[in-house]
PDB file of N, CA and C in Angstrom:
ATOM      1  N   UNK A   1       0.828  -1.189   0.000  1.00  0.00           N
ATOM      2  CA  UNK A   1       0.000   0.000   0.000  1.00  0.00           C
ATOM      3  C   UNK A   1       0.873   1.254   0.000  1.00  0.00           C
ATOM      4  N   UNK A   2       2.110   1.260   0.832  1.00  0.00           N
ATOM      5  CA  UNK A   2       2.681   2.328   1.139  1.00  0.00           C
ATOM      6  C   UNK A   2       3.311   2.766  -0.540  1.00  0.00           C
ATOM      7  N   UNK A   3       4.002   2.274  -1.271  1.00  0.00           N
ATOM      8  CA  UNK A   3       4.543   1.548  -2.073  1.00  0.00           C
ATOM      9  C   UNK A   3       3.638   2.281  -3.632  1.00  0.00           C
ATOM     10  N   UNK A   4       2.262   1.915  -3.683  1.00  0.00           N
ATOM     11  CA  UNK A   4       1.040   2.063  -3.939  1.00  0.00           C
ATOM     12  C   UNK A   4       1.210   3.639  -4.457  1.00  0.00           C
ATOM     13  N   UNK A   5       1.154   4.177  -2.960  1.00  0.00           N
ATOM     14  CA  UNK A   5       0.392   5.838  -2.751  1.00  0.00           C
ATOM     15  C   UNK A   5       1.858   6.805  -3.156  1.00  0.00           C
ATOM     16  N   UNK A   6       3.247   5.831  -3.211  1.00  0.00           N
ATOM     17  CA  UNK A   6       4.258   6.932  -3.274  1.00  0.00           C
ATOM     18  C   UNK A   6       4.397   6.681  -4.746  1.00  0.00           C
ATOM     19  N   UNK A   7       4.267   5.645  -5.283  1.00  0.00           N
ATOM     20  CA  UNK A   7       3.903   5.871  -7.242  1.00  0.00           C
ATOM     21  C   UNK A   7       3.166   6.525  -7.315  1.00  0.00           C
ATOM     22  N   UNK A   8       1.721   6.730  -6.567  1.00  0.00           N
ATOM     23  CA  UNK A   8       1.004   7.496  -7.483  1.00  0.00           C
ATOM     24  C   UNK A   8       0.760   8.992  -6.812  1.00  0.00           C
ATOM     25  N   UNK A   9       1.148   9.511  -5.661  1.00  0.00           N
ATOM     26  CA  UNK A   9       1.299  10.670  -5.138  1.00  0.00           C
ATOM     27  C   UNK A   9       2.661  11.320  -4.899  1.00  0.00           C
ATOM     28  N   UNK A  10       3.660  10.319  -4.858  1.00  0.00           N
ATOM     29  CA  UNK A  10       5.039  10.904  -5.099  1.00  0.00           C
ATOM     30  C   UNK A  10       5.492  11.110  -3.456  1.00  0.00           C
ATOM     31  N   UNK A  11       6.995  11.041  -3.355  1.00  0.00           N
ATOM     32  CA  UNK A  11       7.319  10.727  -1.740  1.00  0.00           C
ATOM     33  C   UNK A  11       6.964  12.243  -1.251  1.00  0.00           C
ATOM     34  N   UNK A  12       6.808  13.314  -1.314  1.00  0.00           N
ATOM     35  CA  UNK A  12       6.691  14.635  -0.474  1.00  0.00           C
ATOM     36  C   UNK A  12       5.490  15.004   0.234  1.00  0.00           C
ATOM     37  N   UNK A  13       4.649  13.696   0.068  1.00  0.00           N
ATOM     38  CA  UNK A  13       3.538  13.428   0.636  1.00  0.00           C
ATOM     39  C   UNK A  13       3.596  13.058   2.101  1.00  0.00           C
ATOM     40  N   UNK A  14       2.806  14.057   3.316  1.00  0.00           N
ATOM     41  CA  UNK A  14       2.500  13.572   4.810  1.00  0.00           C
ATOM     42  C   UNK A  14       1.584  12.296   4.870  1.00  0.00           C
ATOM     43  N   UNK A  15       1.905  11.161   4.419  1.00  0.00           N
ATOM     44  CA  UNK A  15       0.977  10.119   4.499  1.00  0.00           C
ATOM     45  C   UNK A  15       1.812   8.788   5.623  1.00  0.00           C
ATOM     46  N   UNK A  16       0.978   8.600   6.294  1.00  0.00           N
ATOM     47  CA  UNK A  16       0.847   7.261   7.425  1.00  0.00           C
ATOM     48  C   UNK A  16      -0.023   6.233   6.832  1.00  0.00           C
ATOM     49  N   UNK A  17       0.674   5.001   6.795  1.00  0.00           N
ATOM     50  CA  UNK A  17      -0.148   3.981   6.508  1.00  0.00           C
ATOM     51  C   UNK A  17      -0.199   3.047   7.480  1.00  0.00           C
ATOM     52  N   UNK A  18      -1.525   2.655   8.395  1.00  0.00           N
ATOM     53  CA  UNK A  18      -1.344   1.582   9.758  1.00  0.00           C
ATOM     54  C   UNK A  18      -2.493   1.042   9.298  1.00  0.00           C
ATOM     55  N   UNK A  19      -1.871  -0.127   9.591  1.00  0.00           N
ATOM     56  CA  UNK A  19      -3.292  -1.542   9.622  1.00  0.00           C
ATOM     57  C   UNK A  19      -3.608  -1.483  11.541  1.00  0.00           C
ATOM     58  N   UNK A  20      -5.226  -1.942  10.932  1.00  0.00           N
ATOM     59  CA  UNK A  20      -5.409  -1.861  12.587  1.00  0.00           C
ATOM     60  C   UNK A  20      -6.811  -2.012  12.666  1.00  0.00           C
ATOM     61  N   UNK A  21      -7.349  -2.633  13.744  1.00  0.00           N
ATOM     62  CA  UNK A  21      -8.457  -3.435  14.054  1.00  0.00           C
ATOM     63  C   UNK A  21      -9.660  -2.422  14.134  1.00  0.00           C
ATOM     64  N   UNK A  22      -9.988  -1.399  13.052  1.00  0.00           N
ATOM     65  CA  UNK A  22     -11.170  -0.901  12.913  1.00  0.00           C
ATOM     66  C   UNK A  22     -11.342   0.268  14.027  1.00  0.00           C
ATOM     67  N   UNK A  23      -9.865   0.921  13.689  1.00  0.00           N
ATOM     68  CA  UNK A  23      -9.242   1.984  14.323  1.00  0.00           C
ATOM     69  C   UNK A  23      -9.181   2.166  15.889  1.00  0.00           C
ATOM     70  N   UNK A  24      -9.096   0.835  16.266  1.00  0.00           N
ATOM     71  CA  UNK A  24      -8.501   0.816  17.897  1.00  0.00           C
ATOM     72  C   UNK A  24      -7.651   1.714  18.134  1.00  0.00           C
ATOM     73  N   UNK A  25      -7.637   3.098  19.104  1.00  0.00           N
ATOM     74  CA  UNK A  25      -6.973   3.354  19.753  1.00  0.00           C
ATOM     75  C   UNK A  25      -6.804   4.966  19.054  1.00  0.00           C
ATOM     76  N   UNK A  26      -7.616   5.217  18.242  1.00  0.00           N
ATOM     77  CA  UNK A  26      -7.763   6.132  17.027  1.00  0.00           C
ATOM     78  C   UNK A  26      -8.451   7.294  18.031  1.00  0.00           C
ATOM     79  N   UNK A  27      -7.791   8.695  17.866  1.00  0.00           N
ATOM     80  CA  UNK A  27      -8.808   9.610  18.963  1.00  0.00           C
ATOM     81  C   UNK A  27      -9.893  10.157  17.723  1.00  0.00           C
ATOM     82  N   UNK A  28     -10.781  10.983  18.276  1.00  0.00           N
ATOM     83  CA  UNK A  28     -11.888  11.568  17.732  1.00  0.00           C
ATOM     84  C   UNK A  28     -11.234  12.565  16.737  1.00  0.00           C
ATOM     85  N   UNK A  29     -11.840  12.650  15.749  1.00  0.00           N
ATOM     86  CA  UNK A  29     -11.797  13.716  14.700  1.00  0.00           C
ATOM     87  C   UNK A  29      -9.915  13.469  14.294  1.00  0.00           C
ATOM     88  N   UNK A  30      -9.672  12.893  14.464  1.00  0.00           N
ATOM     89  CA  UNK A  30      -7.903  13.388  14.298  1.00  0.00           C
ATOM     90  C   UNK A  30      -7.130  12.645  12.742  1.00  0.00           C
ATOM     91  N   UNK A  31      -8.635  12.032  11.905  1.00  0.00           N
ATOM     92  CA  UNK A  31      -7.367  12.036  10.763  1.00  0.00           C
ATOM     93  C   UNK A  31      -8.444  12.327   9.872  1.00  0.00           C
ATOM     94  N   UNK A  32      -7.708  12.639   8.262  1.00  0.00           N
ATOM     95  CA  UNK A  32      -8.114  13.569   7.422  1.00  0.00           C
ATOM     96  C   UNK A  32      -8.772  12.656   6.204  1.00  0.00           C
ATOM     97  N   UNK A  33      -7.819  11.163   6.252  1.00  0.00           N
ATOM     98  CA  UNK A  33      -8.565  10.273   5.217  1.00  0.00           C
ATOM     99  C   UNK A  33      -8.348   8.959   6.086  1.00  0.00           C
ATOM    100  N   UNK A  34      -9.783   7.450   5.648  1.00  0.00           N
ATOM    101  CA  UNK A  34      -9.695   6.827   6.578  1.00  0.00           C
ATOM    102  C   UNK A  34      -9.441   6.272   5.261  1.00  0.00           C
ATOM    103  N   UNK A  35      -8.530   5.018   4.715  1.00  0.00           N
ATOM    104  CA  UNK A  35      -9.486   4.012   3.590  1.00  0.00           C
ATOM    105  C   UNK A  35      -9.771   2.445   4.192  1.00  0.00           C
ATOM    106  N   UNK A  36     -11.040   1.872   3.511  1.00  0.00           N
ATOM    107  CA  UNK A  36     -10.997   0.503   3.813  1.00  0.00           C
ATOM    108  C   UNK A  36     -11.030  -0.661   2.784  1.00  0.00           C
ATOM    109  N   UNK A  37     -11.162  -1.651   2.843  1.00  0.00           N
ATOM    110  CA  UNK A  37     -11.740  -2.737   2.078  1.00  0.00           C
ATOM    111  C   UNK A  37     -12.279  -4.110   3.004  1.00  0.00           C
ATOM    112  N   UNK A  38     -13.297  -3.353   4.042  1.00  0.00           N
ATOM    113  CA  UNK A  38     -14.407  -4.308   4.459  1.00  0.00           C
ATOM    114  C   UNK A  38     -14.046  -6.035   3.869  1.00  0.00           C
ATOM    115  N   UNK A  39     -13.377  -6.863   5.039  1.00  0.00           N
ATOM    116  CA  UNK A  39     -14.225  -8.054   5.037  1.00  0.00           C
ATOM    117  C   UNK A  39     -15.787  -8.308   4.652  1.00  0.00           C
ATOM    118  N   UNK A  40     -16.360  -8.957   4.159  1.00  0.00           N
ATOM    119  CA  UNK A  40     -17.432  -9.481   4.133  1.00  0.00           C
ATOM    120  C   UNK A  40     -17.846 -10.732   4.429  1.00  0.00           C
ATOM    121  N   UNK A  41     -17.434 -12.127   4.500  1.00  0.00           N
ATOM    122  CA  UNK A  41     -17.155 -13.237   4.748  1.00  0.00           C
ATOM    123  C   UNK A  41     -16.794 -13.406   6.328  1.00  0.00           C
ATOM    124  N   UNK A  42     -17.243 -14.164   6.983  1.00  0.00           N
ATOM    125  CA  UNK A  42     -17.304 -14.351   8.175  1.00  0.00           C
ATOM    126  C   UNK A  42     -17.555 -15.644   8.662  1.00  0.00           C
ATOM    127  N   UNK A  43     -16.724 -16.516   8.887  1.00  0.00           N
ATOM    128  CA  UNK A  43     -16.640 -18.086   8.166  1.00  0.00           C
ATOM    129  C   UNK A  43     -17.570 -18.151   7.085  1.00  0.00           C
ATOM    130  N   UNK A  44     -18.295 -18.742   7.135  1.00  0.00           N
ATOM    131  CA  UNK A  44     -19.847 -19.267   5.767  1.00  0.00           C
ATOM    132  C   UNK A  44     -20.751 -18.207   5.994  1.00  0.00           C
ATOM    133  N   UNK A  45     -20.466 -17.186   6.342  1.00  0.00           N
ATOM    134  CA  UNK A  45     -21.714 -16.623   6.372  1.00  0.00           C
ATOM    135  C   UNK A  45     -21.262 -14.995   5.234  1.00  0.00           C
ATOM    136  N   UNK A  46     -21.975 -14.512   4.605  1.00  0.00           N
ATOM    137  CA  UNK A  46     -21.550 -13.143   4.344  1.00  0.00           C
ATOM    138  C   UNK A  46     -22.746 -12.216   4.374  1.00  0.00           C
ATOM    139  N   UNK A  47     -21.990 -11.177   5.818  1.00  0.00           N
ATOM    140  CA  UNK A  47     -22.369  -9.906   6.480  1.00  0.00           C
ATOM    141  C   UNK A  47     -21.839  -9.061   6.147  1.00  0.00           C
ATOM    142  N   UNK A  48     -22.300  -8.287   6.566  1.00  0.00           N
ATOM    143  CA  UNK A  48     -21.440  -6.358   6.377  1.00  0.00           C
ATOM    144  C   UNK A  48     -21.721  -5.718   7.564  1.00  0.00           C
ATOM    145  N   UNK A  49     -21.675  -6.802   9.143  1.00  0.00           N
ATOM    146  CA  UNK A  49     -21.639  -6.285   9.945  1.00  0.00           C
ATOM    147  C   UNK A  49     -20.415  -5.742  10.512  1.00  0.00           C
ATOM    148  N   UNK A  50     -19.115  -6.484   9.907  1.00  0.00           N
ATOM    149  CA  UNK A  50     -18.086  -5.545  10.578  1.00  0.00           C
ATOM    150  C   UNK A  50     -18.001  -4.279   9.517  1.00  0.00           C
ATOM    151  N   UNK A  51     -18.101  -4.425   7.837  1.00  0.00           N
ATOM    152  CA  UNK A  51     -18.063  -3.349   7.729  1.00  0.00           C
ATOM    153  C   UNK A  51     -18.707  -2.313   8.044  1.00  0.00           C
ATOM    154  N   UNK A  52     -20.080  -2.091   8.547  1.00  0.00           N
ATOM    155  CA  UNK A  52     -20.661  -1.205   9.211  1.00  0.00           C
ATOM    156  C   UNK A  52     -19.775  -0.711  10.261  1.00  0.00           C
ATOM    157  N   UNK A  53     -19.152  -1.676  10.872  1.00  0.00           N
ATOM    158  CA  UNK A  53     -18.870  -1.033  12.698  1.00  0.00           C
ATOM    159  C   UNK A  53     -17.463  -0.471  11.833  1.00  0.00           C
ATOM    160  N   UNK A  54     -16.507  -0.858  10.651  1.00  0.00           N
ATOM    161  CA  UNK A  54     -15.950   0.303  10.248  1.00  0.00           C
ATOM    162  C   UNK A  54     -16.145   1.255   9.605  1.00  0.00           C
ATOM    163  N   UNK A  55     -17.219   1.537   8.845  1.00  0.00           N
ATOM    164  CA  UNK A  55     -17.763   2.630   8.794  1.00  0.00           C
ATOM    165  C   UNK A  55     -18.113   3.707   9.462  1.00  0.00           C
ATOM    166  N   UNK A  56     -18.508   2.893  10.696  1.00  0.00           N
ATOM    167  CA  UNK A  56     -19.229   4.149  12.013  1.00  0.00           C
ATOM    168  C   UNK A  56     -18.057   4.450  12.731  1.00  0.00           C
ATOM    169  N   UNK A  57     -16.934   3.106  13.014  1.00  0.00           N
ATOM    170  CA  UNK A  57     -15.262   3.946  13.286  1.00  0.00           C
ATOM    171  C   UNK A  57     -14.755   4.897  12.466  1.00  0.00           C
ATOM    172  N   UNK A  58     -14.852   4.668  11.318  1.00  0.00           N
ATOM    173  CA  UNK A  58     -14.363   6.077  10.440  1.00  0.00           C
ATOM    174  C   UNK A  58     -14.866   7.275  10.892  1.00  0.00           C
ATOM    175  N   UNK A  59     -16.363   7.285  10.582  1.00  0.00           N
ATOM    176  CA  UNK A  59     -16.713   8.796  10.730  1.00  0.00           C
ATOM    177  C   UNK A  59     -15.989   8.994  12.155  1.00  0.00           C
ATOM    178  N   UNK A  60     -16.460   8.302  13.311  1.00  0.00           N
ATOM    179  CA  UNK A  60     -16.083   9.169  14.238  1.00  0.00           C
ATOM    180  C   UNK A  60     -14.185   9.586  14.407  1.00  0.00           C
ATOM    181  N   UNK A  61     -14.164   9.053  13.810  1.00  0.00           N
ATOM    182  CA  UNK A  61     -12.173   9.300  13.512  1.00  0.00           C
ATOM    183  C   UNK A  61     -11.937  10.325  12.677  1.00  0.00           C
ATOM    184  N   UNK A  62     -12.517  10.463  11.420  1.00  0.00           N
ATOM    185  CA  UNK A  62     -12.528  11.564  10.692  1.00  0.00           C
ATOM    186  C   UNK A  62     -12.460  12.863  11.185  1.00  0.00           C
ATOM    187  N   UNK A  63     -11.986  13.868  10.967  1.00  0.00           N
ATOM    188  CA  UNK A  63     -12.114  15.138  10.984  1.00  0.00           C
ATOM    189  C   UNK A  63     -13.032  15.899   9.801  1.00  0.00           C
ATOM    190  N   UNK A  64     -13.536  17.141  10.370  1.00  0.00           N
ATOM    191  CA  UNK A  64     -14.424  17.643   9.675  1.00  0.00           C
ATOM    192  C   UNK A  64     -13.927  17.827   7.925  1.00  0.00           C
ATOM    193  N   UNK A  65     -14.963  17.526   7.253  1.00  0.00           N
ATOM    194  CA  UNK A  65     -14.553  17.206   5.926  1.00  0.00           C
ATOM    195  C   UNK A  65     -13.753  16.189   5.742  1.00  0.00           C
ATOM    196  N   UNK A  66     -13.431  15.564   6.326  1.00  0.00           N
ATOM    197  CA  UNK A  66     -12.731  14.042   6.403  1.00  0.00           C
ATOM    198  C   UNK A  66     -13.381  13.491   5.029  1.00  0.00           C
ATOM    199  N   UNK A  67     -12.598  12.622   4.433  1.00  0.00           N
ATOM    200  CA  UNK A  67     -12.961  11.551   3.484  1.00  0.00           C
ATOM    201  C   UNK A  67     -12.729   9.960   3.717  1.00  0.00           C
ATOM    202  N   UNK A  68     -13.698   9.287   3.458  1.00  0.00           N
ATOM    203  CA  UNK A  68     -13.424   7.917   3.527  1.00  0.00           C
ATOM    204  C   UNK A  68     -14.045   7.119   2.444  1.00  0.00           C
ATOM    205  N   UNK A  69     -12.210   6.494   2.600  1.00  0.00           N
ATOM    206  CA  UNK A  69     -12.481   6.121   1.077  1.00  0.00           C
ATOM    207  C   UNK A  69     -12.668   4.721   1.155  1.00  0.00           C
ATOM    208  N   UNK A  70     -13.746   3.721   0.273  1.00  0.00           N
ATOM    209  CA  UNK A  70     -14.286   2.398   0.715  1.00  0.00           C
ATOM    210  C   UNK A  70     -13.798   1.830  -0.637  1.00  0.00           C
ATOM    211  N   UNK A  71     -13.269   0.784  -1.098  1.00  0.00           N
ATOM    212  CA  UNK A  71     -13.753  -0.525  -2.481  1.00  0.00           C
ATOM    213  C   UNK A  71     -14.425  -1.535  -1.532  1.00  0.00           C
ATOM    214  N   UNK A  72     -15.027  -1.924  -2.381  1.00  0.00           N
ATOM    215  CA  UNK A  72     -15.907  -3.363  -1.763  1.00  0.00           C
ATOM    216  C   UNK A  72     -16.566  -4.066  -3.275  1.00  0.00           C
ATOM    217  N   UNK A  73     -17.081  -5.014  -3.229  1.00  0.00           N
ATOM    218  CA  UNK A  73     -17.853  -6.015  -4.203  1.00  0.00           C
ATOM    219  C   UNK A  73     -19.189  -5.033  -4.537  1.00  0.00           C
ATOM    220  N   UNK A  74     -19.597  -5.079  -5.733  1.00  0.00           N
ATOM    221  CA  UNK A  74     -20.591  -3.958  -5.950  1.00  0.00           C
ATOM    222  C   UNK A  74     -21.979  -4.195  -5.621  1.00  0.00           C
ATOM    223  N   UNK A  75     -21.774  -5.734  -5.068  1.00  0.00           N
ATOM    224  CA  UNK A  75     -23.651  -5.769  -4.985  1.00  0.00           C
ATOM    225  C   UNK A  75     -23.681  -5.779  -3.393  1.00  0.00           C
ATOM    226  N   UNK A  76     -22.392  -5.644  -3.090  1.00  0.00           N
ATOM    227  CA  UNK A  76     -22.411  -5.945  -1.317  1.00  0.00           C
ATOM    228  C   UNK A  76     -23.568  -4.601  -0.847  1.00  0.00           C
ATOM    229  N   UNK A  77     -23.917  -3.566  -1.994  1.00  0.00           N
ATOM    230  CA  UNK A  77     -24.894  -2.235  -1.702  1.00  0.00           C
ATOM    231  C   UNK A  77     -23.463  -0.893  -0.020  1.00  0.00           C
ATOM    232  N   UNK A  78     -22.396  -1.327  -0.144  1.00  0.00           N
ATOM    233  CA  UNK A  78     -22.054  -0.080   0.433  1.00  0.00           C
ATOM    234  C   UNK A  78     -22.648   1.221   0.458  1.00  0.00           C
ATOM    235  N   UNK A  79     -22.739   1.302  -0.875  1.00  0.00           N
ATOM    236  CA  UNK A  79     -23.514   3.034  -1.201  1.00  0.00           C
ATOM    237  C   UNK A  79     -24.515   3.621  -0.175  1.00  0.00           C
ATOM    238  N   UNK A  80     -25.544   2.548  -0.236  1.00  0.00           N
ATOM    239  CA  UNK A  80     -26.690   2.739   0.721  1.00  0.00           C
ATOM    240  C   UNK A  80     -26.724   3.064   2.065  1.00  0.00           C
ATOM    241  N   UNK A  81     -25.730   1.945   2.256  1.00  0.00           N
ATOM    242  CA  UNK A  81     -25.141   2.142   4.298  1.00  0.00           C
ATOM    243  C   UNK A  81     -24.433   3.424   4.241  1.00  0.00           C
ATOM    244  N   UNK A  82     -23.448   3.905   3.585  1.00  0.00           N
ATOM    245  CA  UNK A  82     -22.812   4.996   3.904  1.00  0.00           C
ATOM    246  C   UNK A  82     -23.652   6.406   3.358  1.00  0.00           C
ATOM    247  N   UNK A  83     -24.670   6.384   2.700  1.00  0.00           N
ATOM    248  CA  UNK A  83     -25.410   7.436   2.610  1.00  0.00           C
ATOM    249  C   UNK A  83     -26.166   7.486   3.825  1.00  0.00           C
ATOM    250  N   UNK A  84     -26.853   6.533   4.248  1.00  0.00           N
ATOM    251  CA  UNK A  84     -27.369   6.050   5.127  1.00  0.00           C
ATOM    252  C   UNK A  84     -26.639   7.268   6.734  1.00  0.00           C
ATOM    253  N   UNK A  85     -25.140   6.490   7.097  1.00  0.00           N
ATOM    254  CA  UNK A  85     -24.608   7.419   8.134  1.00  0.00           C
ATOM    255  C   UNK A  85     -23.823   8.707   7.438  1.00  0.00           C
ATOM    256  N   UNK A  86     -23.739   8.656   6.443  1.00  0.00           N
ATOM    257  CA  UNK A  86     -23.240  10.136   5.838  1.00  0.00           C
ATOM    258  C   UNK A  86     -24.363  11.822   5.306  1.00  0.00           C
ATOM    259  N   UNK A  87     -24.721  11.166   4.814  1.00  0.00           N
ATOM    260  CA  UNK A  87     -25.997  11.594   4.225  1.00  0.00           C
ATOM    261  C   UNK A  87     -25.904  11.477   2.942  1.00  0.00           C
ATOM    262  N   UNK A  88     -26.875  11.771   1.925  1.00  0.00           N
ATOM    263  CA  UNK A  88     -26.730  11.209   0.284  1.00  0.00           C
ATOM    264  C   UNK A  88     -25.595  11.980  -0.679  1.00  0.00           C
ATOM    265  N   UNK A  89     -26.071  13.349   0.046  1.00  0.00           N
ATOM    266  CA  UNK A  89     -25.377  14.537  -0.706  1.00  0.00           C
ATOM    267  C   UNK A  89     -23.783  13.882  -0.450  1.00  0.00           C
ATOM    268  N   UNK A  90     -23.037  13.432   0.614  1.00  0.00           N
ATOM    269  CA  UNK A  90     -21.951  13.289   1.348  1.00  0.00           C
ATOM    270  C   UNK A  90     -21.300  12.117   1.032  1.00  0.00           C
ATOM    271  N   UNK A  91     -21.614  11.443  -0.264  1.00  0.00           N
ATOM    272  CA  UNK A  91     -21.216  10.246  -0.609  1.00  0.00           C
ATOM    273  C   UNK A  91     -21.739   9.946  -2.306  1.00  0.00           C
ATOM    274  N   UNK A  92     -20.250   9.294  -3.100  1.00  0.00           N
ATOM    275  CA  UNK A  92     -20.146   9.878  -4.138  1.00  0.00           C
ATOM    276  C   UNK A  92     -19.036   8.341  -5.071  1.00  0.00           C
ATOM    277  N   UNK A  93     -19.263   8.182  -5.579  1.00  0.00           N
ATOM    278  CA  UNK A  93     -18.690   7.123  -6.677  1.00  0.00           C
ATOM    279  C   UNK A  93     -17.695   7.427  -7.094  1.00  0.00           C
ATOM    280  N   UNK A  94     -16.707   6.915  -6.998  1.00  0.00           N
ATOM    281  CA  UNK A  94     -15.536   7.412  -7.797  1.00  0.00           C
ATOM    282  C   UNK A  94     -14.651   6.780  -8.898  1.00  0.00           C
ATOM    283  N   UNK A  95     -15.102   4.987  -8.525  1.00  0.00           N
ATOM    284  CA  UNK A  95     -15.108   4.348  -9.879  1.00  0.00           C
ATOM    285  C   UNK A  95     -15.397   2.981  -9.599  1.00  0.00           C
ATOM    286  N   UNK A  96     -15.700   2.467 -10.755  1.00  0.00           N
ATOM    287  CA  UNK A  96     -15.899   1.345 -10.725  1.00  0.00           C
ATOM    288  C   UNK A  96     -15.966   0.623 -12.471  1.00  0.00           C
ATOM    289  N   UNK A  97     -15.970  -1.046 -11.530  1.00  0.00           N
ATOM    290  CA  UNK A  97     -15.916  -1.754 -12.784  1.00  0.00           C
ATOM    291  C   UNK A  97     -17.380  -2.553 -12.637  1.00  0.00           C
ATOM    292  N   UNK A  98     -17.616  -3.339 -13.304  1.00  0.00           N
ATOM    293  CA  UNK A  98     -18.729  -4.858 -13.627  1.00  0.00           C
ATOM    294  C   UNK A  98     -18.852  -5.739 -12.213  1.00  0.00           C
ATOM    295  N   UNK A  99     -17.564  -5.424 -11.366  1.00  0.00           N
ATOM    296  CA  UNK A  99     -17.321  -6.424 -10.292  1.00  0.00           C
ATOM    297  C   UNK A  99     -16.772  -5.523  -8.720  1.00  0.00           C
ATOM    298  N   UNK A 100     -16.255  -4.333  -9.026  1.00  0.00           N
ATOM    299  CA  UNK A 100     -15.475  -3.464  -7.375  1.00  0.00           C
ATOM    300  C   UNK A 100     -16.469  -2.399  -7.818  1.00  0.00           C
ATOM    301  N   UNK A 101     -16.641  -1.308  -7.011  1.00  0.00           N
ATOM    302  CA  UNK A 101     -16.700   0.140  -6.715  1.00  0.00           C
ATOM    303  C   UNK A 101     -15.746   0.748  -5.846  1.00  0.00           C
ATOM    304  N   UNK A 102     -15.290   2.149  -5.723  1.00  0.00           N
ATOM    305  CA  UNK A 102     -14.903   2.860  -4.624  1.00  0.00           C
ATOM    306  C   UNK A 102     -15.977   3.997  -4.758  1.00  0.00           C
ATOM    307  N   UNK A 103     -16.027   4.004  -3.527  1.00  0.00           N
ATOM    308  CA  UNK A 103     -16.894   5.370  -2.869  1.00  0.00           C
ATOM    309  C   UNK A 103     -16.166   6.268  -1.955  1.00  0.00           C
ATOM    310  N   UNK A 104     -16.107   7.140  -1.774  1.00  0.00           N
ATOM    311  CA  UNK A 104     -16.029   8.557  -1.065  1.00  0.00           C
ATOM    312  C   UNK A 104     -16.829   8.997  -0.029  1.00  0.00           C
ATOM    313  N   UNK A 105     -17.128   8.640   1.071  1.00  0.00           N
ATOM    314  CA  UNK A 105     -17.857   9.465   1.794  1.00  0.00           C
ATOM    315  C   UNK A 105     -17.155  10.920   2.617  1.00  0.00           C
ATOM    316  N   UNK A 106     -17.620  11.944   2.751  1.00  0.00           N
ATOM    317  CA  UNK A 106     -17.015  13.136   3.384  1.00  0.00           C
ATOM    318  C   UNK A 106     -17.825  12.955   4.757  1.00  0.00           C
ATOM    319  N   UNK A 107     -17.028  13.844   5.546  1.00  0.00           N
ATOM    320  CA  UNK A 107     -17.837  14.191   6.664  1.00  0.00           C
ATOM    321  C   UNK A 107     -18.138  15.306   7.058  1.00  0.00           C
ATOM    322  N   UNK A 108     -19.208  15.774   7.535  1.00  0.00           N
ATOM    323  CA  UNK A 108     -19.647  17.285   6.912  1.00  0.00           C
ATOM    324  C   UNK A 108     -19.033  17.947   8.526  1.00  0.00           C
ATOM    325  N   UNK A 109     -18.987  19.077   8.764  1.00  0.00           N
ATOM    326  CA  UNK A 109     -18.771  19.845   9.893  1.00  0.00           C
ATOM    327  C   UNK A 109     -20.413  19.845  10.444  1.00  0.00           C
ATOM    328  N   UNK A 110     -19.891  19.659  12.024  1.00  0.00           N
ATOM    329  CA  UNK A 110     -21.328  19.630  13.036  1.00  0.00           C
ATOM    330  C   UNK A 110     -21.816  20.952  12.644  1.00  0.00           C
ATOM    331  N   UNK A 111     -23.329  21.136  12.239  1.00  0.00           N
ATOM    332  CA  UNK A 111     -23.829  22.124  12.576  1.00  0.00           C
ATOM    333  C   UNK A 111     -24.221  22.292  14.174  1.00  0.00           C
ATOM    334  N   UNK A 112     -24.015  23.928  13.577  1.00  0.00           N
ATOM    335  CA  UNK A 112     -24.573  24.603  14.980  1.00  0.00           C
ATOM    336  C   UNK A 112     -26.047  24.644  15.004  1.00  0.00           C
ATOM    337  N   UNK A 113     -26.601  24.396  16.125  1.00  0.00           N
ATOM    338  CA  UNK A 113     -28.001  24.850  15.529  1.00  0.00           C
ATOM    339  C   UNK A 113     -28.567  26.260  15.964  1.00  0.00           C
ATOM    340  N   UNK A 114     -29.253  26.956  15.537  1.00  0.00           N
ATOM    341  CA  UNK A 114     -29.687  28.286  15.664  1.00  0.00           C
ATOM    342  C   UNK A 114     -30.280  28.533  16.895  1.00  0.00           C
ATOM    343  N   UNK A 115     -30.167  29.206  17.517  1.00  0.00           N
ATOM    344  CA  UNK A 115     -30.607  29.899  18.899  1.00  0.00           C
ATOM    345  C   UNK A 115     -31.515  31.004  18.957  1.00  0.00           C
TER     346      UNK A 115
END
């Protein structure tokens, strides 16, 4: 991966790459891009319950305007779940083939609410 991002962004790039159990140990708001590629398979069974619980670790890891970036299998329906905790506007396709997608979700800044 590391390897990956310095072909295609070039070494003068601030980038960290850590594997890690669905951001154990990760504080609130403190990074700028999360990416994943969700397990789905779970001995014989296939869920998207852990990818959900990394999904909902992302956002809260994200910083405002944060991006998280997902591939997964295209009928696994990602899109839906992450519009779902993102909102629709906040999640966005960025490519795909017959068989993967990647998606984009942002994370919007908390509104204030009016007083």
């Amino acid at each position: 991966a590391k390897q990956n991002l310095r072909d295609n962004l070039g070494e003068n790039r601030d980038i960290q790459c850590i594997a890690n159990n669905c951001l154990d140990g990760f504080k609130h708001s403190s990074s700028s891009m999360v990416m994943c590629n969700p397990p789905f398979h779970q001995q014989q069974a296939i869920t998207d319950h852990i990818a959900w619980q990394m999904f909902c670790d992302a956002k809260q890891v994200l910083s405002e305007n944060g991006r998280l970036l997902v591939i997964g299998n295209r009928h696994l329906g990602y899109d839906a779940k992450l519009k779902r905790l993102f909102g629709d506007k906040n999640v966005k396709l960025i490519a795909s083939n017959n068989k993967f997608v990647i998606l984009q979700a942002t994370k919007n800044p908390a509104k204030l609410s009016a007083k």
